[in-house]
PDB file of N, CA and C in Angstrom:
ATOM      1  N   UNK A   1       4.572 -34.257 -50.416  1.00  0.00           N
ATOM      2  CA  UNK A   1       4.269 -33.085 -49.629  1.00  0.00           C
ATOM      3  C   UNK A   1       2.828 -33.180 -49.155  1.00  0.00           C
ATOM      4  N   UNK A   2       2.331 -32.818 -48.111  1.00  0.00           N
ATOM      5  CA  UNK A   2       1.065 -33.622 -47.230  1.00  0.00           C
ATOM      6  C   UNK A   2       0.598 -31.884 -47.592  1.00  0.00           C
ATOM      7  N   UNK A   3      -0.761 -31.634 -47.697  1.00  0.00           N
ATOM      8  CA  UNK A   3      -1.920 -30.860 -47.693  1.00  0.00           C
ATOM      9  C   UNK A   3      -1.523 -29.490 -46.103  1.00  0.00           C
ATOM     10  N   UNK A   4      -1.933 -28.907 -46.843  1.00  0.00           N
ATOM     11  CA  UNK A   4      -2.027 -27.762 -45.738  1.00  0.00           C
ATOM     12  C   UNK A   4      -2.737 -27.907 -44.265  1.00  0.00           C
ATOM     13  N   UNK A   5      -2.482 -27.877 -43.417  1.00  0.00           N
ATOM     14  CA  UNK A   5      -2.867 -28.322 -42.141  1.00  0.00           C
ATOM     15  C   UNK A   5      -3.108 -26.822 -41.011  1.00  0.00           C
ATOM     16  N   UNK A   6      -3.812 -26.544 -40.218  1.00  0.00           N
ATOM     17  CA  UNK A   6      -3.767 -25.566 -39.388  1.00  0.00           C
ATOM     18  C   UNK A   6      -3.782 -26.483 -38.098  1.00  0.00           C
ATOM     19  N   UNK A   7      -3.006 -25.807 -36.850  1.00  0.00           N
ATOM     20  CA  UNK A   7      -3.260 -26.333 -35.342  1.00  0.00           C
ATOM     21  C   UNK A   7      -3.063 -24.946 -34.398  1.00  0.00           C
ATOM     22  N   UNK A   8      -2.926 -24.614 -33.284  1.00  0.00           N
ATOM     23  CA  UNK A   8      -3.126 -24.711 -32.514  1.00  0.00           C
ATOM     24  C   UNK A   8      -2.758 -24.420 -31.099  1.00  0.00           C
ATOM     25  N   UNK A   9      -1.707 -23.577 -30.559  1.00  0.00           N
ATOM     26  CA  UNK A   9      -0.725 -23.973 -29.790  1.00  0.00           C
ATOM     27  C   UNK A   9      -0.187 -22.204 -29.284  1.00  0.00           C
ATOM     28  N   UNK A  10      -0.432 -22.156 -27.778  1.00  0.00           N
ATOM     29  CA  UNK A  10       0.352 -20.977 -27.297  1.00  0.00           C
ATOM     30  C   UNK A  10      -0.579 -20.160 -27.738  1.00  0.00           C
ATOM     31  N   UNK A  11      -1.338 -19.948 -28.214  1.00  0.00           N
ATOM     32  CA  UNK A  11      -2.349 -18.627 -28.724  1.00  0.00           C
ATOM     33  C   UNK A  11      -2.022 -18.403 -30.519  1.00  0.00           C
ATOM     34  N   UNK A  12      -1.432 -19.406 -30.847  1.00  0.00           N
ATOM     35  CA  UNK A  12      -0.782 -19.349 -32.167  1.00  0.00           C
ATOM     36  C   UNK A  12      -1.367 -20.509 -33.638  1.00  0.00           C
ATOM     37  N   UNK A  13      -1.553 -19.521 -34.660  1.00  0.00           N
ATOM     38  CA  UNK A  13      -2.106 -20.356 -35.482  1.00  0.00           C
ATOM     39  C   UNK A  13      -0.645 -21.225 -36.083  1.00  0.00           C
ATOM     40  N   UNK A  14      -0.824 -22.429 -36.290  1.00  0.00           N
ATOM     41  CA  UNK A  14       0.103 -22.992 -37.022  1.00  0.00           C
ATOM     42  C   UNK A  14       0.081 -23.437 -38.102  1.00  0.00           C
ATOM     43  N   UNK A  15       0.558 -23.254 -39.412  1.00  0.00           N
ATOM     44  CA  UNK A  15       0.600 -23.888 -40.827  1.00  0.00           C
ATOM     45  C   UNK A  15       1.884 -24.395 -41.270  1.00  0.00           C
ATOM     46  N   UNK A  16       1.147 -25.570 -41.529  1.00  0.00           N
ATOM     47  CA  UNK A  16       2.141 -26.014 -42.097  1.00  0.00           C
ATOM     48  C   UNK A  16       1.971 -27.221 -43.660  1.00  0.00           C
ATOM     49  N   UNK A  17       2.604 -27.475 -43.991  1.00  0.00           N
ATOM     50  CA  UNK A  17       2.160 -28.256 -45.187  1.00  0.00           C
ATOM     51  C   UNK A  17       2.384 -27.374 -46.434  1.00  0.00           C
ATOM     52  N   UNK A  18       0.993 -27.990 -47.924  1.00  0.00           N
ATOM     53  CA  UNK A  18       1.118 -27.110 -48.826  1.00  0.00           C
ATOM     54  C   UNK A  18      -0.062 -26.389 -48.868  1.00  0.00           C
ATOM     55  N   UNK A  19      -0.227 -24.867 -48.835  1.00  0.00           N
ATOM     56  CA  UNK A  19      -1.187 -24.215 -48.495  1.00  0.00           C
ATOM     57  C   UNK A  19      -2.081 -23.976 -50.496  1.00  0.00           C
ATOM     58  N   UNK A  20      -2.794 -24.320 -51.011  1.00  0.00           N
ATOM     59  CA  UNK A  20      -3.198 -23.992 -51.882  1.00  0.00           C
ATOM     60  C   UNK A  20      -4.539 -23.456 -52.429  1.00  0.00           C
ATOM     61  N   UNK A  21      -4.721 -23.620 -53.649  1.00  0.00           N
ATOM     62  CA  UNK A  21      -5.687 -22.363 -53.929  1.00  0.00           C
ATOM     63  C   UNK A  21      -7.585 -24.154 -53.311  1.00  0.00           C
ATOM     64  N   UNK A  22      -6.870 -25.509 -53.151  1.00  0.00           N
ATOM     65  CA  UNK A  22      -7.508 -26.485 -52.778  1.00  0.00           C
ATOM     66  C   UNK A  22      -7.929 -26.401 -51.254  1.00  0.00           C
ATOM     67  N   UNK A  23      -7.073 -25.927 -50.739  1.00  0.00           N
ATOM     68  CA  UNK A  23      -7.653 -26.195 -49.135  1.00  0.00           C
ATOM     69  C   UNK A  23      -7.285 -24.492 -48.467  1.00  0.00           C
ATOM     70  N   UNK A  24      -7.320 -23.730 -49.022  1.00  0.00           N
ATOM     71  CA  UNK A  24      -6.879 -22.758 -48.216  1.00  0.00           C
ATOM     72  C   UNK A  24      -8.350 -22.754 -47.498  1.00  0.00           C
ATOM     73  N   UNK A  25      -9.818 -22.701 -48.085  1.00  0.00           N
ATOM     74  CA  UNK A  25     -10.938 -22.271 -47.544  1.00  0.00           C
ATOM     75  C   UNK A  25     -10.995 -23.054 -46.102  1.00  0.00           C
ATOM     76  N   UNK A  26     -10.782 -24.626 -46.266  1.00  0.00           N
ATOM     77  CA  UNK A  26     -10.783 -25.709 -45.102  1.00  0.00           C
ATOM     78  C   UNK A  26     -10.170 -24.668 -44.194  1.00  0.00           C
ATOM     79  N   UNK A  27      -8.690 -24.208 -44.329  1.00  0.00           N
ATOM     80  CA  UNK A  27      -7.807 -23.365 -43.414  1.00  0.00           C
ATOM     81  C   UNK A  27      -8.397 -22.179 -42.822  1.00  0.00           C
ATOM     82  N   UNK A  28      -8.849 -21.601 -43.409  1.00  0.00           N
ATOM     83  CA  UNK A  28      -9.742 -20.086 -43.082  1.00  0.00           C
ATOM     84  C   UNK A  28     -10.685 -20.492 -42.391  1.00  0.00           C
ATOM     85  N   UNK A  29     -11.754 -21.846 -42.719  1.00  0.00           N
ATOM     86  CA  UNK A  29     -12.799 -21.843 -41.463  1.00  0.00           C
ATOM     87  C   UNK A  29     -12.493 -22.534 -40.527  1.00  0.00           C
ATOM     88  N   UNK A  30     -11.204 -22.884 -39.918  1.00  0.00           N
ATOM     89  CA  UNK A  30     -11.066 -23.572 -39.100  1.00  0.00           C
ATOM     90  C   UNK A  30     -10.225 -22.744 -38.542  1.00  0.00           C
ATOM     91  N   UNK A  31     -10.091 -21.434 -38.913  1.00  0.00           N
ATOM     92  CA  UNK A  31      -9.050 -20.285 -38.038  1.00  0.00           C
ATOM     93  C   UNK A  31     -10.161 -19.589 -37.320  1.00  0.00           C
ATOM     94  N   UNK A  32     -11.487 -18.959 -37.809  1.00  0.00           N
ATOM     95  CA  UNK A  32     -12.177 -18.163 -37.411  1.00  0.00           C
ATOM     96  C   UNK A  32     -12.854 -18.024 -35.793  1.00  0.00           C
ATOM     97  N   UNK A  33     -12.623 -19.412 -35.165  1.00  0.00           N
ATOM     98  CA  UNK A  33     -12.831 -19.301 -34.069  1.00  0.00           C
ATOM     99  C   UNK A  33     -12.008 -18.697 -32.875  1.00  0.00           C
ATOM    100  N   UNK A  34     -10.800 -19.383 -33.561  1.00  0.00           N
ATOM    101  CA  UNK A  34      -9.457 -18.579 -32.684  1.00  0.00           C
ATOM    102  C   UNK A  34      -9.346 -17.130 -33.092  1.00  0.00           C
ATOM    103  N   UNK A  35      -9.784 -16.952 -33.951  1.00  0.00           N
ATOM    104  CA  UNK A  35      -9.455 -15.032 -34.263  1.00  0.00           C
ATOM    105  C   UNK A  35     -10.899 -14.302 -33.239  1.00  0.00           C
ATOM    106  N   UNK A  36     -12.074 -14.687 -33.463  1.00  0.00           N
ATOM    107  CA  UNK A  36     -12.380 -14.430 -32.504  1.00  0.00           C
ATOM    108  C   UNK A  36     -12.236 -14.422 -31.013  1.00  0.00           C
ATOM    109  N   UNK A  37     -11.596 -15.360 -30.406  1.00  0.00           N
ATOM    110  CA  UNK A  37     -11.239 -15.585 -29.279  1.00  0.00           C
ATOM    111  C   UNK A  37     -10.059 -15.167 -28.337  1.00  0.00           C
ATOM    112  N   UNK A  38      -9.500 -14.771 -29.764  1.00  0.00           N
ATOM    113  CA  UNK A  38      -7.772 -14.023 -28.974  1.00  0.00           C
ATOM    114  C   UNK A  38      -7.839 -12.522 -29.016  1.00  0.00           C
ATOM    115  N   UNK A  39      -6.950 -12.194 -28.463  1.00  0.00           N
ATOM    116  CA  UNK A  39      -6.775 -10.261 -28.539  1.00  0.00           C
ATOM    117  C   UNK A  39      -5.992 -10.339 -29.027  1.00  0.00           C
ATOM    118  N   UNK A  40      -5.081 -11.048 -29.327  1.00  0.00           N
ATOM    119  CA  UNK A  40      -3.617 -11.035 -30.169  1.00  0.00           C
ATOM    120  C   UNK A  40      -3.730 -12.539 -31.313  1.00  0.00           C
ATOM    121  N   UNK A  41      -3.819 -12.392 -32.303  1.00  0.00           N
ATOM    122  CA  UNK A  41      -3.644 -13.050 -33.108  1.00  0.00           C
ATOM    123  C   UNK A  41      -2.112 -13.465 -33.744  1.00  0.00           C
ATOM    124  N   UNK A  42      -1.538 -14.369 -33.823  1.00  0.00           N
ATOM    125  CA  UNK A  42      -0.227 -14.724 -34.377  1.00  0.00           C
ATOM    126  C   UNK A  42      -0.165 -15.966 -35.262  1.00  0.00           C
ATOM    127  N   UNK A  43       0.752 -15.762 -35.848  1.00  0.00           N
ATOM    128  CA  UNK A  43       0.691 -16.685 -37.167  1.00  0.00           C
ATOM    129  C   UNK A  43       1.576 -17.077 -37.604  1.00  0.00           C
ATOM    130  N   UNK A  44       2.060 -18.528 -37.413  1.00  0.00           N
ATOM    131  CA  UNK A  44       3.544 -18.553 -37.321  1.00  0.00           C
ATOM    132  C   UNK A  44       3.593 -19.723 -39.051  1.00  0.00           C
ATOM    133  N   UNK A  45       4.508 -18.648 -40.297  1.00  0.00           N
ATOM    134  CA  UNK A  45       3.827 -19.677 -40.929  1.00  0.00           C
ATOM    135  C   UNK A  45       5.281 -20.698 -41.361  1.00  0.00           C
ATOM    136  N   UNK A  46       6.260 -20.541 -40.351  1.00  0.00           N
ATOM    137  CA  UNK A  46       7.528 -21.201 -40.488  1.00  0.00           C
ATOM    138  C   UNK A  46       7.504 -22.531 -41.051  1.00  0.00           C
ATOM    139  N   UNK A  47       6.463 -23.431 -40.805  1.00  0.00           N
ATOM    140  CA  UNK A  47       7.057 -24.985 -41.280  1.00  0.00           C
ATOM    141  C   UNK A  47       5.769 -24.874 -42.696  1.00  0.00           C
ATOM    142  N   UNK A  48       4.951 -23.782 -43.298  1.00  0.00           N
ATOM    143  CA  UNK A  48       4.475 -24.033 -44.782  1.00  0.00           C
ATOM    144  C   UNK A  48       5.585 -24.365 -45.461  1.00  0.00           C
ATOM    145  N   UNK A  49       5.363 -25.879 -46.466  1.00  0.00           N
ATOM    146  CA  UNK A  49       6.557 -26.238 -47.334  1.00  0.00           C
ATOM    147  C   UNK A  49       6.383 -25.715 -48.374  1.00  0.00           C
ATOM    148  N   UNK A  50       4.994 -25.081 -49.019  1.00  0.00           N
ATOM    149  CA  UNK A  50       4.086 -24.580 -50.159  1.00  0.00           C
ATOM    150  C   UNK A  50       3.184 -23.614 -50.312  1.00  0.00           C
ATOM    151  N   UNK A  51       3.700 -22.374 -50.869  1.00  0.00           N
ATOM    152  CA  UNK A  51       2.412 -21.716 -50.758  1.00  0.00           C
ATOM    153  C   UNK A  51       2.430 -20.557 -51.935  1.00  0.00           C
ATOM    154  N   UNK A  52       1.426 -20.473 -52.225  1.00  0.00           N
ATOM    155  CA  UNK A  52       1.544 -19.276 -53.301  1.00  0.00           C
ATOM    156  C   UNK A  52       0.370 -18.499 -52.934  1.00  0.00           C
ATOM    157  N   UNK A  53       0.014 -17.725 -54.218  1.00  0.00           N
ATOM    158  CA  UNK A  53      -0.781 -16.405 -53.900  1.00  0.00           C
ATOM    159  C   UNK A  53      -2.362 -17.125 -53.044  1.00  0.00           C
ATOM    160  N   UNK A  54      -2.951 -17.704 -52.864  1.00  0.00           N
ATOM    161  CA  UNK A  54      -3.804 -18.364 -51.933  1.00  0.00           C
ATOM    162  C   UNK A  54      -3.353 -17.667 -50.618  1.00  0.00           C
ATOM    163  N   UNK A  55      -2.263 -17.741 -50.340  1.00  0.00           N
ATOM    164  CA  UNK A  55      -1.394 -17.316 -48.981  1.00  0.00           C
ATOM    165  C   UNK A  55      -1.885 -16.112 -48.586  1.00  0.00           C
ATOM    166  N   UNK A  56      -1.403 -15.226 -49.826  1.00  0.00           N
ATOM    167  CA  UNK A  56      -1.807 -14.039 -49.744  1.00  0.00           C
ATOM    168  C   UNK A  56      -3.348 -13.646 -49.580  1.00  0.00           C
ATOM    169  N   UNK A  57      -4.189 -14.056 -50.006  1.00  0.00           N
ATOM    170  CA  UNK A  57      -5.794 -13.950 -50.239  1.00  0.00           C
ATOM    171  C   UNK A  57      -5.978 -13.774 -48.490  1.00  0.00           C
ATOM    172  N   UNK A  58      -5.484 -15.579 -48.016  1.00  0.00           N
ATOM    173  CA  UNK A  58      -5.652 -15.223 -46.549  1.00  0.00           C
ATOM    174  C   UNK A  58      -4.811 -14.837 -45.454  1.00  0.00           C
ATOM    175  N   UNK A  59      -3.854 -14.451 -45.891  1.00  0.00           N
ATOM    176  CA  UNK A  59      -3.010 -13.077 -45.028  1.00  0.00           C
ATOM    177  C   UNK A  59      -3.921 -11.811 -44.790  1.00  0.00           C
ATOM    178  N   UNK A  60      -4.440 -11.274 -46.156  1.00  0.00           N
ATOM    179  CA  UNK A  60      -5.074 -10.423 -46.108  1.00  0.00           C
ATOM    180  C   UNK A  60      -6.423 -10.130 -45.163  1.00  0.00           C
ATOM    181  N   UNK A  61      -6.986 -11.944 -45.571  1.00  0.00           N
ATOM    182  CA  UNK A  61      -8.368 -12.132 -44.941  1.00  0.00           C
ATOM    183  C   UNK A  61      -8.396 -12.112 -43.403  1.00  0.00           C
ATOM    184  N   UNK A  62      -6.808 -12.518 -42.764  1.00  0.00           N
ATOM    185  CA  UNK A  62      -6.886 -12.599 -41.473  1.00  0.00           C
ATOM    186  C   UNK A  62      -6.793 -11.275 -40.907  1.00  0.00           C
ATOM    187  N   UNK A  63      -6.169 -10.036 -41.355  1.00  0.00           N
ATOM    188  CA  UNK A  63      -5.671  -8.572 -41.235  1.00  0.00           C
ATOM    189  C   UNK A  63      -7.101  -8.218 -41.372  1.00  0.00           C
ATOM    190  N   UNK A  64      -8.155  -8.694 -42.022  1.00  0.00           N
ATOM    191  CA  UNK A  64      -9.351  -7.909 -41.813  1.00  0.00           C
ATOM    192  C   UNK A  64     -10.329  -8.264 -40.886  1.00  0.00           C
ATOM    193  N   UNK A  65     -10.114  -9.523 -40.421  1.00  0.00           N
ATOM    194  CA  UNK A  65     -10.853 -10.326 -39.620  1.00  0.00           C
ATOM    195  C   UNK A  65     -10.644  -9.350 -38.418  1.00  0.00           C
ATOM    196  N   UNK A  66      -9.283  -9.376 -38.230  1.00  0.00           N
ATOM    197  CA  UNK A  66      -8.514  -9.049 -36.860  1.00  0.00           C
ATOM    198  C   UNK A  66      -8.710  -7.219 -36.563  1.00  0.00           C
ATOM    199  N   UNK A  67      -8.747  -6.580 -38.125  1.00  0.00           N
ATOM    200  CA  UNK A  67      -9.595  -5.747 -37.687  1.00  0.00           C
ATOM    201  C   UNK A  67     -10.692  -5.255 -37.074  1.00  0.00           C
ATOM    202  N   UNK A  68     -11.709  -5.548 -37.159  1.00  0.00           N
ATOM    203  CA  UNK A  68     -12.999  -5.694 -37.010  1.00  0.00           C
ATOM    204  C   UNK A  68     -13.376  -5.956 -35.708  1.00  0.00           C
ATOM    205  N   UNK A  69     -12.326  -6.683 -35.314  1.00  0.00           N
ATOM    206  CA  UNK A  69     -12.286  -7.040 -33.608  1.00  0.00           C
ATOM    207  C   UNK A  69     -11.267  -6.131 -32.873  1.00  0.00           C
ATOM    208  N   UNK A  70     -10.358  -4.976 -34.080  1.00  0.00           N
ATOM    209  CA  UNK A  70      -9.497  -4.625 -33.039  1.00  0.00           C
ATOM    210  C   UNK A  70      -8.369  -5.096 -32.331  1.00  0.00           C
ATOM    211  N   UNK A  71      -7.887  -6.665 -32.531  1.00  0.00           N
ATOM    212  CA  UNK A  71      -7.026  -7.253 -32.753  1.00  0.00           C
ATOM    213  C   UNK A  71      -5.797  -6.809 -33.568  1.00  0.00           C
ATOM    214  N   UNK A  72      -4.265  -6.698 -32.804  1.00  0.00           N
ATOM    215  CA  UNK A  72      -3.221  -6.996 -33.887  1.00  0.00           C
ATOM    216  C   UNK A  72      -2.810  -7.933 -34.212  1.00  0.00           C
ATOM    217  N   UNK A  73      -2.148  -8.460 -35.175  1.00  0.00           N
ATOM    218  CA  UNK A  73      -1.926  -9.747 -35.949  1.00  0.00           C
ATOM    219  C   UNK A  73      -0.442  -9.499 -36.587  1.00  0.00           C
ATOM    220  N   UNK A  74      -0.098 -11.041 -35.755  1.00  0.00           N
ATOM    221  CA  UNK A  74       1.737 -11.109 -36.161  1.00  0.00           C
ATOM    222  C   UNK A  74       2.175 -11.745 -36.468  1.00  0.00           C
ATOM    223  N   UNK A  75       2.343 -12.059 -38.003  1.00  0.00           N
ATOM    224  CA  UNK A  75       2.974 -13.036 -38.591  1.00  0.00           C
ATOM    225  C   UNK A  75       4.422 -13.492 -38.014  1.00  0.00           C
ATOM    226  N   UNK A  76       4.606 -14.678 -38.200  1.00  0.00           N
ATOM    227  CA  UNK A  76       6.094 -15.036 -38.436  1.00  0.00           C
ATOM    228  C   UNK A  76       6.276 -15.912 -39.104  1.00  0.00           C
ATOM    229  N   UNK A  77       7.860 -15.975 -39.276  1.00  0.00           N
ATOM    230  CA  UNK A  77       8.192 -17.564 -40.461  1.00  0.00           C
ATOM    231  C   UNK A  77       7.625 -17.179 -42.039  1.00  0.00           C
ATOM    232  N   UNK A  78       7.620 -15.706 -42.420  1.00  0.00           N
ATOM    233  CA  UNK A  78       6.819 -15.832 -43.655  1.00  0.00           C
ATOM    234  C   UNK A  78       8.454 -15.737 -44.889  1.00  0.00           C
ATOM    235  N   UNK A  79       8.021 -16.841 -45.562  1.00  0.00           N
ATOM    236  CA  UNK A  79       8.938 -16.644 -46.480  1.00  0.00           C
ATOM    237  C   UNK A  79       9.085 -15.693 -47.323  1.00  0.00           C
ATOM    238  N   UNK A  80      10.552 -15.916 -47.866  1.00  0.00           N
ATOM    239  CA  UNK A  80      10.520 -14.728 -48.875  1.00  0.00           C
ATOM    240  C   UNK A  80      10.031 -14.772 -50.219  1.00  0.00           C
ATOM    241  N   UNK A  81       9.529 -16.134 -50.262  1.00  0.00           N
ATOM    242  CA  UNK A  81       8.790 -16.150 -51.658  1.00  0.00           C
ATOM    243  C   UNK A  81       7.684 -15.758 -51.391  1.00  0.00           C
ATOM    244  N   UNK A  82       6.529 -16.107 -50.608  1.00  0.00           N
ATOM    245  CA  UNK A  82       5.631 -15.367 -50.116  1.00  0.00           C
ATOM    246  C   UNK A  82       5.727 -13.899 -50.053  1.00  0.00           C
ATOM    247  N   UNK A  83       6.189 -13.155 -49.311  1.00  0.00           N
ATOM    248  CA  UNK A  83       6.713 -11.881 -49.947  1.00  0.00           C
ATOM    249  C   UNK A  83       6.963 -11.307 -50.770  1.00  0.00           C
ATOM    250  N   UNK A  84       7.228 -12.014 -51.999  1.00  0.00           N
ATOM    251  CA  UNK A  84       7.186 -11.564 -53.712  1.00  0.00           C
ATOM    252  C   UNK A  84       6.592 -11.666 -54.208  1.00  0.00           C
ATOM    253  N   UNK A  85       5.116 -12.833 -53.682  1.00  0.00           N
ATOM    254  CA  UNK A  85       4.684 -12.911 -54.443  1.00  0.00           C
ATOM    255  C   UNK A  85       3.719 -11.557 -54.362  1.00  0.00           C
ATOM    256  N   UNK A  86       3.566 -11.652 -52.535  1.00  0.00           N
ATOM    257  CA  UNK A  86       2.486  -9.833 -52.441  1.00  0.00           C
ATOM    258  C   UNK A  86       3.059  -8.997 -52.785  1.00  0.00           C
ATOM    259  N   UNK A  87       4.638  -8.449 -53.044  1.00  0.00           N
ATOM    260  CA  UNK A  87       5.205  -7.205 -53.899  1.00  0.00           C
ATOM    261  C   UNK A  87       4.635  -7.128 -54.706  1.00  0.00           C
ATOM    262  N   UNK A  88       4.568  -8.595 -55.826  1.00  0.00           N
ATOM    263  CA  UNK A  88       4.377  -8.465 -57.311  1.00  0.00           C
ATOM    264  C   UNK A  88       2.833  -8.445 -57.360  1.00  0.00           C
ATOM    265  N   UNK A  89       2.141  -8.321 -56.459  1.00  0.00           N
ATOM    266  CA  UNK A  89       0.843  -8.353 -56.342  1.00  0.00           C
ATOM    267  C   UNK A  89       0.275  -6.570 -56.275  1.00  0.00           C
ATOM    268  N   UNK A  90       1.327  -6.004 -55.337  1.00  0.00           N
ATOM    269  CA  UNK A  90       0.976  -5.047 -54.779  1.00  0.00           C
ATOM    270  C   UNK A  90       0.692  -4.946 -53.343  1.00  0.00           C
ATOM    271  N   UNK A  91       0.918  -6.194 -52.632  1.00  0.00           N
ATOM    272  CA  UNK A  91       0.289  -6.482 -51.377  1.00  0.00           C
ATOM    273  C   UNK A  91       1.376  -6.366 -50.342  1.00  0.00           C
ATOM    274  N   UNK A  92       2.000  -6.500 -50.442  1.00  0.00           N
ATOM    275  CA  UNK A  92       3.455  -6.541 -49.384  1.00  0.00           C
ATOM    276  C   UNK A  92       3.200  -5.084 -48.379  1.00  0.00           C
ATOM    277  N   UNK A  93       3.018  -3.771 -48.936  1.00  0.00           N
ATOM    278  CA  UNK A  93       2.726  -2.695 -47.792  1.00  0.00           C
ATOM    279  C   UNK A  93       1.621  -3.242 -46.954  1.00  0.00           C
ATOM    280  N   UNK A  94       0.515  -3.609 -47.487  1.00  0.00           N
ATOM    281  CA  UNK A  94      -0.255  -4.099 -46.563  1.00  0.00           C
ATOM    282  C   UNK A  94      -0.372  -4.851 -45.392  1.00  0.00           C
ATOM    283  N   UNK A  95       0.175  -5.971 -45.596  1.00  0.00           N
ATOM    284  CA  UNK A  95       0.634  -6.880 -44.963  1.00  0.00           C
ATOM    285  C   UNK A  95       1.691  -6.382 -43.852  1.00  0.00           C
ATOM    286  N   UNK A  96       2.620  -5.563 -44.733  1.00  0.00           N
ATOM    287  CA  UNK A  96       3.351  -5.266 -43.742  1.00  0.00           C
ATOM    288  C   UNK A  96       2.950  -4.431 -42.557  1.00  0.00           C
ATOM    289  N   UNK A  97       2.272  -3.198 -43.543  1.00  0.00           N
ATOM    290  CA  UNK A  97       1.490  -1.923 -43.181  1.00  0.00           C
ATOM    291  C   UNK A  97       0.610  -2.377 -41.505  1.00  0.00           C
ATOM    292  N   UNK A  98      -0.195  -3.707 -41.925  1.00  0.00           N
ATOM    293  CA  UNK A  98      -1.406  -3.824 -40.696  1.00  0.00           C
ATOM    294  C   UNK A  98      -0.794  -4.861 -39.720  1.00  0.00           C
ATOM    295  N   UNK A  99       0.432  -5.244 -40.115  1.00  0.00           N
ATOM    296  CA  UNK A  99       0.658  -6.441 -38.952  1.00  0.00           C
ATOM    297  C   UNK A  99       1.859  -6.340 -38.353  1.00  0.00           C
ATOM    298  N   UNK A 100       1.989  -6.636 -37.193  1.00  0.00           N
ATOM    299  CA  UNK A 100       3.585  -6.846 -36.684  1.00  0.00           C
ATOM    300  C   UNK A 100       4.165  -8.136 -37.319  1.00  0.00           C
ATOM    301  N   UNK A 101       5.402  -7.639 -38.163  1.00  0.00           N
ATOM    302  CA  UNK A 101       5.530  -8.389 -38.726  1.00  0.00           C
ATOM    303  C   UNK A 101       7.094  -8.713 -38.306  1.00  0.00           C
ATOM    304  N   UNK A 102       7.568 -10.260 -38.426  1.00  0.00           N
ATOM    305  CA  UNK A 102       8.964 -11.040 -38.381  1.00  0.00           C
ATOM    306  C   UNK A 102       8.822 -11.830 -39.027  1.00  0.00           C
ATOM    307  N   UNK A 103      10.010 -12.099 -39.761  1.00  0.00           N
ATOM    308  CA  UNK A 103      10.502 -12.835 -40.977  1.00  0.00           C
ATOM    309  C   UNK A 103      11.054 -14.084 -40.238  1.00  0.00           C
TER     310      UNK A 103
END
């Protein structure tokens, strides 16, 4: 399984790989330019093969980024393990709460 990767494409962040508690930071500073730069932020995280609560840290981190600018932010492709893991976190309203969200 190859390392977590971000790209690029359509106005859309792409992840894919294994997102972990090792490279999520690499991932986050290499998003921050595009969150500044878009009015619509999207996040398609369909082809992550791996991810656990790291995921969540920067789900969250991008929902605040995107605040701040006034930006909405729309996930897609988020698994349903991802999703349990922010229930069991407490995080799942949030997530859901600040973003347009599709599964």
């Amino acid at each position: 399984m190859k390392k977590a990767d971000i790209t690029f494409e359509n106005n859309t962040i792409l992840l894919s790989g294994k997102l972990d508690f090792f490279n999520v930071m690499s991932v986050y500073q290499k998003s921050l330019n595009f969150i500044k730069a878009n009015e619509v932020i999207t996040i398609d995280c369909t082809h992550l093969e791996e991810a656990n609560s790291a995921t969540i840290a920067l789900m969250i981190e991008w929902i605040k980024r995107a605040k701040e600018i006034s930006a909405p932010v729309k996930f897609q492709g988020v698994s349903a393990d991802i999703m349990a893991i922010a229930k069991a976190a407490g995080l799942d309203s949030i997530i859901l709460d600040s973003a347009m969200f599709k599964a």
